[in-house]
PDB file of N, CA and C in Angstrom:
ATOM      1  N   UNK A   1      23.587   7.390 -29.935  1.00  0.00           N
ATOM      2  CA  UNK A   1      23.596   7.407 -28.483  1.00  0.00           C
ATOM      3  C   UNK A   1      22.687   8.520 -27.958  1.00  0.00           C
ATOM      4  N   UNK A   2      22.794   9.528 -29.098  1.00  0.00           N
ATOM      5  CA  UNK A   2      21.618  10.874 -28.022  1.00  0.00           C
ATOM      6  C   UNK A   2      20.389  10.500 -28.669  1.00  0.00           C
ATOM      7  N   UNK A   3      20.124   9.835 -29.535  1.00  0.00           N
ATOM      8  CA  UNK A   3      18.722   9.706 -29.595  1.00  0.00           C
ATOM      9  C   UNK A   3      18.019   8.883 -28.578  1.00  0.00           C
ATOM     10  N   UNK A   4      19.196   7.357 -28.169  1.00  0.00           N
ATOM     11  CA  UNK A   4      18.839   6.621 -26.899  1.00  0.00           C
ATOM     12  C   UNK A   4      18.444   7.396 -25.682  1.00  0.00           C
ATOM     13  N   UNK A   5      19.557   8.441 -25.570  1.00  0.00           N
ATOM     14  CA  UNK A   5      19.393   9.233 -24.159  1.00  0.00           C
ATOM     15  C   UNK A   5      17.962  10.025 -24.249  1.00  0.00           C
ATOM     16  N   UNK A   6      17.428  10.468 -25.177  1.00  0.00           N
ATOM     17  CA  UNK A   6      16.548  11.398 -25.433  1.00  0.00           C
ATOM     18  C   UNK A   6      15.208  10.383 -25.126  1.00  0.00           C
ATOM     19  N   UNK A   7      15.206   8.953 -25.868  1.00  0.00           N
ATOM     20  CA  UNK A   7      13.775   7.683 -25.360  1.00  0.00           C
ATOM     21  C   UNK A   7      14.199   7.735 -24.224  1.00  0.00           C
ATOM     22  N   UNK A   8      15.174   7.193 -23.645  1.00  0.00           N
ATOM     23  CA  UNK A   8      14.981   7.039 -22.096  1.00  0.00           C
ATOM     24  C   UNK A   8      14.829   8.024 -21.065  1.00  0.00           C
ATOM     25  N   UNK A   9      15.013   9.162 -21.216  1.00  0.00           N
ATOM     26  CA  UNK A   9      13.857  10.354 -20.871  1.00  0.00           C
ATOM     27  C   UNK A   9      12.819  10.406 -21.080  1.00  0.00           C
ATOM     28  N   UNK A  10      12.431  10.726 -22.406  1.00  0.00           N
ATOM     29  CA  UNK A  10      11.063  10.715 -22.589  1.00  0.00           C
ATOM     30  C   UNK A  10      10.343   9.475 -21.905  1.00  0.00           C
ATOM     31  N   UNK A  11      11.120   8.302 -21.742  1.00  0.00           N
ATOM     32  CA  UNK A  11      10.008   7.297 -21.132  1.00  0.00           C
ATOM     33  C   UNK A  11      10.113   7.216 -19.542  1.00  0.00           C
ATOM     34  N   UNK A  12      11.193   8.070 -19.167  1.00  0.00           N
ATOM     35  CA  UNK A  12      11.156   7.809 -17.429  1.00  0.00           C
ATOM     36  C   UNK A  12      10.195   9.163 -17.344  1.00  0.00           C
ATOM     37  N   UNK A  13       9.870   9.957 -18.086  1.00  0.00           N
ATOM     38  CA  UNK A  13       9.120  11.146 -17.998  1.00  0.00           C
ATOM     39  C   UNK A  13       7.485  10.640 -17.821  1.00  0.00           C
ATOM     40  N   UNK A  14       7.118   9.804 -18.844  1.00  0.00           N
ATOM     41  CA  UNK A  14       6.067   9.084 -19.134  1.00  0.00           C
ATOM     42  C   UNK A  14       5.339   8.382 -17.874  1.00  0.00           C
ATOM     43  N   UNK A  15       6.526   7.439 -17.509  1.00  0.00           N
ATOM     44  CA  UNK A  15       6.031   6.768 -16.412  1.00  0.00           C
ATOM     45  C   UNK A  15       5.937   7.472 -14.835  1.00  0.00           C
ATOM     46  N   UNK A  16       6.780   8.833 -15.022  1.00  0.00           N
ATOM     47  CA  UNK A  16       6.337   9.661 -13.923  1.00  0.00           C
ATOM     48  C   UNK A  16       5.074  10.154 -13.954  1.00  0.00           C
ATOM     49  N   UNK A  17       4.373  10.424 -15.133  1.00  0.00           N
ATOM     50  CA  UNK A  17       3.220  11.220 -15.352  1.00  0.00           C
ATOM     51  C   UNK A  17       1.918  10.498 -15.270  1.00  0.00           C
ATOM     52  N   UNK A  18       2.649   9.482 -15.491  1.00  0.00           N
ATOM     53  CA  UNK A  18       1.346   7.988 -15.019  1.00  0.00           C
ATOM     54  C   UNK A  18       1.738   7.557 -13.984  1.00  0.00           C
ATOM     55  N   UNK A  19       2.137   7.420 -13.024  1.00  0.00           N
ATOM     56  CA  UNK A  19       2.240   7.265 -11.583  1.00  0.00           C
ATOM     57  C   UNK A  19       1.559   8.139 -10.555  1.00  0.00           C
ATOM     58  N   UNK A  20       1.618   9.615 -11.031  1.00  0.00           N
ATOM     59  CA  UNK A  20       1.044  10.544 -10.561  1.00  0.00           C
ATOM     60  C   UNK A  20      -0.220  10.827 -10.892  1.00  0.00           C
ATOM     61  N   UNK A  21      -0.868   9.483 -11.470  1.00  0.00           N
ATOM     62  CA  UNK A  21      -2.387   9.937 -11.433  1.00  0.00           C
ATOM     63  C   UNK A  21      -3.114  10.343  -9.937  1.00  0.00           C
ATOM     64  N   UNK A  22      -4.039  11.233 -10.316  1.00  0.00           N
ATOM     65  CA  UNK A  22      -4.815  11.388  -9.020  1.00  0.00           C
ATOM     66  C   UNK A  22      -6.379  10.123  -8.785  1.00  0.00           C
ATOM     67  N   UNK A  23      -6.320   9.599  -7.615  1.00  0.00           N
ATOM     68  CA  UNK A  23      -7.665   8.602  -6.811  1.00  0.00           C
ATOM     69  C   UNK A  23      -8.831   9.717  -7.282  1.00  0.00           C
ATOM     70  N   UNK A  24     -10.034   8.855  -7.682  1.00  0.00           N
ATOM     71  CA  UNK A  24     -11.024   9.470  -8.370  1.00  0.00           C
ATOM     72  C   UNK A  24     -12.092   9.446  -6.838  1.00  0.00           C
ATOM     73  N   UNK A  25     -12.983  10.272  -6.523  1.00  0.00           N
ATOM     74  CA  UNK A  25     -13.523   9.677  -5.482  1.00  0.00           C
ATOM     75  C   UNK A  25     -13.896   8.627  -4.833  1.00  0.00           C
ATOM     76  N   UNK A  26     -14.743   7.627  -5.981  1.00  0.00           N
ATOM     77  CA  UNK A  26     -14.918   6.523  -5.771  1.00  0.00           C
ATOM     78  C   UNK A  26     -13.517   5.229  -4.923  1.00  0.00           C
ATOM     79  N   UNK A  27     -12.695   5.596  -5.767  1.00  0.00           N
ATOM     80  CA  UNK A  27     -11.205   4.826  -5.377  1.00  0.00           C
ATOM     81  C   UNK A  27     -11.365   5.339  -3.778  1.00  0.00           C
ATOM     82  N   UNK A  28     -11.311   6.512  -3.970  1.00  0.00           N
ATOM     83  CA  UNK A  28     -10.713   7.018  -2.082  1.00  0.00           C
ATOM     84  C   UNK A  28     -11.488   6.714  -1.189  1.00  0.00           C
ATOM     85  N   UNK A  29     -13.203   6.863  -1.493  1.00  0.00           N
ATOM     86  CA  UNK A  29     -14.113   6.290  -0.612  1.00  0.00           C
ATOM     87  C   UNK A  29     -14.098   4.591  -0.569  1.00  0.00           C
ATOM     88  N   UNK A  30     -13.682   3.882  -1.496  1.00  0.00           N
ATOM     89  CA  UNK A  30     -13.310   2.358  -1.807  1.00  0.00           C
ATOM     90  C   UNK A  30     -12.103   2.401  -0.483  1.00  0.00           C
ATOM     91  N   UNK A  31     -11.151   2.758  -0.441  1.00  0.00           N
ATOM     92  CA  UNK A  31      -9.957   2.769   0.040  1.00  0.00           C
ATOM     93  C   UNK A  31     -10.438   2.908   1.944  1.00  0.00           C
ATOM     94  N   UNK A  32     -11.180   4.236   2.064  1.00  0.00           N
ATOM     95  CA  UNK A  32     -11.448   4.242   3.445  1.00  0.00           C
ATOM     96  C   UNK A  32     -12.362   3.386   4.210  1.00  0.00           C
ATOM     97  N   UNK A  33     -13.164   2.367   3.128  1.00  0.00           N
ATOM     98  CA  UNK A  33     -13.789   1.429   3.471  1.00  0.00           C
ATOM     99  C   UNK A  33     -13.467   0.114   3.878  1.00  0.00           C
ATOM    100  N   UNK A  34     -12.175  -0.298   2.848  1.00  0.00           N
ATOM    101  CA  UNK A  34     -11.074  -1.284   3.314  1.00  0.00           C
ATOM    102  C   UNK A  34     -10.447  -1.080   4.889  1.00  0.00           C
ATOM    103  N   UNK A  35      -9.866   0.447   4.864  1.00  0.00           N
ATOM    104  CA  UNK A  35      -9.275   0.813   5.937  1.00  0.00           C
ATOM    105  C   UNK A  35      -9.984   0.623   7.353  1.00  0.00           C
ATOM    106  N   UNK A  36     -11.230   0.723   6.908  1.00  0.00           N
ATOM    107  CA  UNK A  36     -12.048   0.815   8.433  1.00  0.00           C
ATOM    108  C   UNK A  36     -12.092  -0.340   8.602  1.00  0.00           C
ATOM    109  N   UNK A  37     -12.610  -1.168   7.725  1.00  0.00           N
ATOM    110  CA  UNK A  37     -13.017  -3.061   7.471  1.00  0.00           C
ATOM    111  C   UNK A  37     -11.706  -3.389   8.510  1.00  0.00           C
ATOM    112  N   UNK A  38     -10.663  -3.201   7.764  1.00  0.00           N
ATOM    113  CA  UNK A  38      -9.546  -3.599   8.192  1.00  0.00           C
ATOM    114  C   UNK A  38      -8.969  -3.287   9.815  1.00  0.00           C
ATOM    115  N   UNK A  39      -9.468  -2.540  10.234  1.00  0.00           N
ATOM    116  CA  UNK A  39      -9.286  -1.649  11.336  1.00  0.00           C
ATOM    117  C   UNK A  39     -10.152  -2.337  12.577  1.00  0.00           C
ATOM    118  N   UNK A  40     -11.251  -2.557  11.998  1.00  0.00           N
ATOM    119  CA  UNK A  40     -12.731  -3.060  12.869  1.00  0.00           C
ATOM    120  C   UNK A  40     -12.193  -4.578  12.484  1.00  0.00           C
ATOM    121  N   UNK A  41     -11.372  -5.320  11.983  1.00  0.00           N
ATOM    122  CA  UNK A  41     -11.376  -6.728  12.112  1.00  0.00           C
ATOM    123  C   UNK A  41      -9.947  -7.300  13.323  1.00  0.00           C
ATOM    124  N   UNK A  42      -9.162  -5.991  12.905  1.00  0.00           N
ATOM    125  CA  UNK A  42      -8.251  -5.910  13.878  1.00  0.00           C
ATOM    126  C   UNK A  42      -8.510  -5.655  15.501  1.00  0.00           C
ATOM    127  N   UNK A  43      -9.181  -5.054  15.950  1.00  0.00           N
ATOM    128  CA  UNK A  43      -9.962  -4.785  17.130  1.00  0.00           C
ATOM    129  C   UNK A  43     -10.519  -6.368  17.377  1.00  0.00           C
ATOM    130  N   UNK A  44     -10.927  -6.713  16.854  1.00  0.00           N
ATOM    131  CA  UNK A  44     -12.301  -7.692  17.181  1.00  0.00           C
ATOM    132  C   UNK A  44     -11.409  -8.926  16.831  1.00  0.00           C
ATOM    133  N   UNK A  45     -10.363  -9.109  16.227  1.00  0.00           N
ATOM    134  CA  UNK A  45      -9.245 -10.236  16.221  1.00  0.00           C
ATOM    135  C   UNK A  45      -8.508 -10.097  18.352  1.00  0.00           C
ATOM    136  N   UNK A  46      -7.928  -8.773  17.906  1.00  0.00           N
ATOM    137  CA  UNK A  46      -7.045  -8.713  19.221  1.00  0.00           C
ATOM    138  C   UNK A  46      -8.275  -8.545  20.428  1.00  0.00           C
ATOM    139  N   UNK A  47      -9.417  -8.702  20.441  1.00  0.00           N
ATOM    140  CA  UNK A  47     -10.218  -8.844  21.659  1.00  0.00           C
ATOM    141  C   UNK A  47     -10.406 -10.517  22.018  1.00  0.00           C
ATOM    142  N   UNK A  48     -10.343 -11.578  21.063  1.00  0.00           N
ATOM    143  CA  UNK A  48     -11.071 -12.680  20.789  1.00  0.00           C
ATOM    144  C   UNK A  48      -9.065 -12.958  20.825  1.00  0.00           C
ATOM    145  N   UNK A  49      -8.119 -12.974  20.984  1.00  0.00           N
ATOM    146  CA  UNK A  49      -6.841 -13.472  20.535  1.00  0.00           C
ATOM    147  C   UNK A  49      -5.994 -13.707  21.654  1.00  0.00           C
ATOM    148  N   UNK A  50      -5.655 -15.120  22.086  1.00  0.00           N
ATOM    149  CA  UNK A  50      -4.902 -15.640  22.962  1.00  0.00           C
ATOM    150  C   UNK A  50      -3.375 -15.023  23.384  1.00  0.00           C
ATOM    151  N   UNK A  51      -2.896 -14.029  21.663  1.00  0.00           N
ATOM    152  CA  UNK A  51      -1.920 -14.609  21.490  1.00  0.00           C
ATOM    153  C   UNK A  51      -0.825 -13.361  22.425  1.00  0.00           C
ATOM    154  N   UNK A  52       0.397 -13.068  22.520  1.00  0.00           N
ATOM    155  CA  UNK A  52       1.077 -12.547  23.614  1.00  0.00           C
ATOM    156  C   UNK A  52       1.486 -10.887  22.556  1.00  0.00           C
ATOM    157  N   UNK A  53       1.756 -10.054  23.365  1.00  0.00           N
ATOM    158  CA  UNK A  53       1.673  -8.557  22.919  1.00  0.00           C
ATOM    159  C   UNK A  53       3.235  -8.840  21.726  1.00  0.00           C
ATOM    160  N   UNK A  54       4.141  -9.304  21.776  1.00  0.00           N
ATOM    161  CA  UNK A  54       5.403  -9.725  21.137  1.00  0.00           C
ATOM    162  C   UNK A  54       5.044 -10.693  20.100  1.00  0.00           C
ATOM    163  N   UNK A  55       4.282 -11.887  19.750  1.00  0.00           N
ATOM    164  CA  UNK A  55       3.858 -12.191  18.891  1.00  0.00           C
ATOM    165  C   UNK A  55       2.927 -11.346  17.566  1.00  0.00           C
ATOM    166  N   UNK A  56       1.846 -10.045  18.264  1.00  0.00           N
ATOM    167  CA  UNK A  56       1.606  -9.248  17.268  1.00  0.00           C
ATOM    168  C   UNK A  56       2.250  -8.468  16.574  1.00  0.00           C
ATOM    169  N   UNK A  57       2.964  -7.916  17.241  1.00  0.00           N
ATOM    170  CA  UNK A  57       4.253  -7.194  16.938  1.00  0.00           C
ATOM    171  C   UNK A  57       5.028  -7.998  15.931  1.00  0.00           C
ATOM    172  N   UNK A  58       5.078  -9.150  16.281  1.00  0.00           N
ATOM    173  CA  UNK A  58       5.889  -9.509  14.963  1.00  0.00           C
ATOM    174  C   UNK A  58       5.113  -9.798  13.525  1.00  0.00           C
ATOM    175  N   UNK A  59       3.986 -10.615  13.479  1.00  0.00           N
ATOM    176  CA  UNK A  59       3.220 -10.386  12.790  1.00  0.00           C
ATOM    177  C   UNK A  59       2.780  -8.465  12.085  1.00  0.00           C
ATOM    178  N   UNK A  60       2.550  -7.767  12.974  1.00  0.00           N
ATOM    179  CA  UNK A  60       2.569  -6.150  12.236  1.00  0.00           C
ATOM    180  C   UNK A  60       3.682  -6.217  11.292  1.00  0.00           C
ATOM    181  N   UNK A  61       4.868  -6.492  12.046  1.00  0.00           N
ATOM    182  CA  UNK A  61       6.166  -6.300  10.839  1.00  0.00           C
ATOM    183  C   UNK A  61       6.386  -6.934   9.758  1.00  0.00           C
ATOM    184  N   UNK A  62       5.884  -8.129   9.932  1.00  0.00           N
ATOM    185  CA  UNK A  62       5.703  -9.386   8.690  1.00  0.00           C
ATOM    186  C   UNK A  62       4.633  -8.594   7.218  1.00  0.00           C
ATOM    187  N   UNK A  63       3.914  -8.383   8.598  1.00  0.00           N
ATOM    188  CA  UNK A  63       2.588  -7.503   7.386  1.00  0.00           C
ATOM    189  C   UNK A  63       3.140  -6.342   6.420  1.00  0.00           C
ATOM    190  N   UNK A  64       3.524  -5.466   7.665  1.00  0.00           N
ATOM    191  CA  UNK A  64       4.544  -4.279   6.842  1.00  0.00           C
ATOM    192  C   UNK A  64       5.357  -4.377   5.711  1.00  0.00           C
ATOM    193  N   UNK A  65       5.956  -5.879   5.731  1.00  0.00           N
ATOM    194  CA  UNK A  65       7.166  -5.899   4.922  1.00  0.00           C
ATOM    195  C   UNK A  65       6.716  -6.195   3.843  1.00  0.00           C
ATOM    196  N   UNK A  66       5.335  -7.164   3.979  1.00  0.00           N
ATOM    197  CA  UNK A  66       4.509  -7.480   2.644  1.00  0.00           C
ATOM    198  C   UNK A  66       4.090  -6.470   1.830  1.00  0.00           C
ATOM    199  N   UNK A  67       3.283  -5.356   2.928  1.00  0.00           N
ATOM    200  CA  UNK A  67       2.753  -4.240   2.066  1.00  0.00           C
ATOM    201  C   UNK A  67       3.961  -3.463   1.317  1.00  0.00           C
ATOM    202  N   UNK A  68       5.361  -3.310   1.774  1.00  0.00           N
ATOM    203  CA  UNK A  68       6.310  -2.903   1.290  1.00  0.00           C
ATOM    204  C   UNK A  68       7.033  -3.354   0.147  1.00  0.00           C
ATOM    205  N   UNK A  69       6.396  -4.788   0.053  1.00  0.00           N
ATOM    206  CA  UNK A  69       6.996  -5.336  -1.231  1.00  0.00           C
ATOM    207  C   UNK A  69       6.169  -5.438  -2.553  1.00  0.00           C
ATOM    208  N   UNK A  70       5.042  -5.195  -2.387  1.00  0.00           N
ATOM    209  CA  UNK A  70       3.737  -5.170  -3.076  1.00  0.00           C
ATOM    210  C   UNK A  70       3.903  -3.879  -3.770  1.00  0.00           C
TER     211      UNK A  70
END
């Protein structure tokens, strides 16, 4: 039993230490490029978009919940 307890440390240790990698520049400049893309399509959707201030809103949260489950 303590040798079990001792792997399952060592491996929740493991996977902390690989989670905590650090974004290499490239990644982060990749990342703020999405962000803007994403940002500038949103603008230029809600300028061109019929749709009512309560319909985006729900859609944002739909989105949210996706990125939250991902």
């Amino acid at each position: 039993m303590k040798k079990i307890s001792i792997l399952f440390l060592a491996l929740a240790l493991a996977m902390t230490l690989a989670a905590c990698e650090k974004d290499g520049p490239m990644e982060e400049t990749g990342e703020k490029i999405d962000r803007s893309v994403e940002k500038t399509k949103d603008k230029i959707q809600d300028t061109f978009d019929p749709r009512g201030p309560a319909e985006k809103a729900g859609e944002k949260i739909d989105e949210t919940v996706e990125d939250v489950r991902d």
